[in-house]
Protein backbone atom coordinates (compact mmCIF):
# COMPACT_ATOMS: atom_id res chain seq x y z
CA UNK A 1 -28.43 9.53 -22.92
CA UNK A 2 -24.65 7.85 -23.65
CA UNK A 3 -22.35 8.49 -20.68
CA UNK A 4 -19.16 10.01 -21.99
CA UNK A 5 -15.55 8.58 -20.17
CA UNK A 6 -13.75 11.57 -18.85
CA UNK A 7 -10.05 11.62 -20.08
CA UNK A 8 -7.51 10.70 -17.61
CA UNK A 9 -4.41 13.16 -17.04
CA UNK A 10 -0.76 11.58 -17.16
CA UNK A 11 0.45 10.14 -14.33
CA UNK A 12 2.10 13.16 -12.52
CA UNK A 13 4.51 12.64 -9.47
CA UNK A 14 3.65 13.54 -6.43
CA UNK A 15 7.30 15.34 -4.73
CA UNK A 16 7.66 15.83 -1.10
CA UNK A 17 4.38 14.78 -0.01
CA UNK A 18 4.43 13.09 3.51
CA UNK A 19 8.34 11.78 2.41
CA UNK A 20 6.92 9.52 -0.38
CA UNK A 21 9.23 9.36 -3.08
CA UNK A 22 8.15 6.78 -5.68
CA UNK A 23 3.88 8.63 -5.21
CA UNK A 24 2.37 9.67 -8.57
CA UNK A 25 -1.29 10.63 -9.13
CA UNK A 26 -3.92 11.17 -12.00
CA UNK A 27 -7.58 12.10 -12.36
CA UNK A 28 -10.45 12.51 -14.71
CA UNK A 29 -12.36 15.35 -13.28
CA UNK A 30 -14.64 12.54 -11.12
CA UNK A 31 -12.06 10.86 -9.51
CA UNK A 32 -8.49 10.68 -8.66
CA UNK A 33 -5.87 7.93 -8.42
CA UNK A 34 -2.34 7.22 -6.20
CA UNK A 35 0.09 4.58 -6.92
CA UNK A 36 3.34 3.97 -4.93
CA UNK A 37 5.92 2.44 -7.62
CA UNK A 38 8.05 0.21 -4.92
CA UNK A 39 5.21 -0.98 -2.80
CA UNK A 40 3.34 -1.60 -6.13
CA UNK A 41 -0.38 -0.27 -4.65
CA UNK A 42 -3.05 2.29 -5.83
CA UNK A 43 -5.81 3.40 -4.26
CA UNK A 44 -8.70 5.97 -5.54
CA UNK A 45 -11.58 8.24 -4.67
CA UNK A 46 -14.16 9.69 -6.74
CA UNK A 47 -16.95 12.65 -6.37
CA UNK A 48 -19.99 12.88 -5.05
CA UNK A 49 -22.01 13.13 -8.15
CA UNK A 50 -23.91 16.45 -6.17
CA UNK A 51 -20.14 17.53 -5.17
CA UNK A 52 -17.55 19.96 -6.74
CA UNK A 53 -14.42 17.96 -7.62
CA UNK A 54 -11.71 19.06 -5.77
CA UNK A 55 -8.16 17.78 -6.79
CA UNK A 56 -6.48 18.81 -3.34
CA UNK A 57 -8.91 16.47 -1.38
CA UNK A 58 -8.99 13.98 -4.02
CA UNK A 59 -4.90 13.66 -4.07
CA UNK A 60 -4.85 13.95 0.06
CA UNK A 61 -7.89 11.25 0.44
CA UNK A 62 -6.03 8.79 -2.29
CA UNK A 63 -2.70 8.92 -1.36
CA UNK A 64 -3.75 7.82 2.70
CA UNK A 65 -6.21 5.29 1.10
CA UNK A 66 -2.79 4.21 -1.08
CA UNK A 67 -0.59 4.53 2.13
CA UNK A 68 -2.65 2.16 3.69
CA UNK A 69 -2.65 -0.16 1.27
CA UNK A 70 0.76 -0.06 1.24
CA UNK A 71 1.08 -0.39 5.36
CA UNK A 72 -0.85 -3.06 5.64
CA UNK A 73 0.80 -5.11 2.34
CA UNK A 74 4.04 -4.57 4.54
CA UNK A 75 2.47 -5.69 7.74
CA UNK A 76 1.93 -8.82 6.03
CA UNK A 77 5.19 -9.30 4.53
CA UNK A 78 6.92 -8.65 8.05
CA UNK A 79 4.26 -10.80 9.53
CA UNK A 80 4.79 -13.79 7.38
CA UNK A 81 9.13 -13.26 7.94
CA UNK A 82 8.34 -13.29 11.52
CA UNK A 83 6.27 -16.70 11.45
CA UNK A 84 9.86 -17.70 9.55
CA UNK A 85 11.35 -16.68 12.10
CA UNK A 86 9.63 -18.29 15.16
CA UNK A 87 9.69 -21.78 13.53
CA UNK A 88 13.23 -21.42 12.85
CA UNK A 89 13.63 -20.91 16.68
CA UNK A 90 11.55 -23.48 17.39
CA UNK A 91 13.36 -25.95 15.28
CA UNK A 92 16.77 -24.92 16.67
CA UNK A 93 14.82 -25.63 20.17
CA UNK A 94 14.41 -29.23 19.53
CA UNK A 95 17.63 -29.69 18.24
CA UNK A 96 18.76 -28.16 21.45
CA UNK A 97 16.62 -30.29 23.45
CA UNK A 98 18.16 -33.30 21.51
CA UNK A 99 21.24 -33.18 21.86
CA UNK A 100 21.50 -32.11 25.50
CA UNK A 101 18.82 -35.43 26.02
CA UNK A 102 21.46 -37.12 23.90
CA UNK A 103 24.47 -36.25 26.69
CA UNK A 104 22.12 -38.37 29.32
C-alpha cells in the first residue's frame, strides 16, 4: 500500500491568541504546525493514528510547544548578554583595583 502526503493548508495567522502577534499556523489533517515570525521558531504536534484530529487541540498544543521554544531561545539570548555583562564588570573591577593600587 503507497502512503499518500496529506496537503498542507496556507499558513493562516493566528490573531489575539495569548497576545501573540507575529503566530501563524497550518495543518494537514494529521498534524498541525506554529511559527512565531520575530522569534523565528515552530513547533508541531501530530495525531494519534487511533485519534480523531482535532484542530483546536492541535493549534493550543503547538503554539505552547512554539512558545516554549521561543522562551527558552530568549532565555539564552538574555543569558549570554548577561555573561557580557558580568565580565564587563569584572574588567572595570581590575581596572579599579589598579589604579587605586597605583595611588600607593
Amino acid at each position: 500500500m503507497e502512503k499518500t502526503k496529506s496537503k498542507w493548508t496556507n499558513w493562516m495567522p493566528l490573531t489575539d491568541f495569548d497576545g501573540q502577534t507575529d503566530a501563524f499556523y497550518r495543518n494537514n489533517g494529521k498534524k498541525t504546525q506554529v511559527k512565531f515570525l520575530t522569534s523565528n521558531v515552530r513547533a508541531e504536534c501530530c495525531c494519534c493514528k487511533d485519534d480523531d484530529f482535532n484542530l483546536s487541540f492541535g493549534i493550543q498544543l503547538a503554539y505552547l510547544r512554539c512558545l516554549n521554544k521561543a522562551r527558552t531561545k530568549q532565555r539564552i539570548e538574555l543569558e549570554e548578554k548577561l555573561n557580557m555583562v558580568e565580565h564587563e564588570i569584572a574588567k572595570n573591577l581590575t581596572t579599579i583595583k589598579k589604579m587605586v593600587n597605583s595611588l600607593d
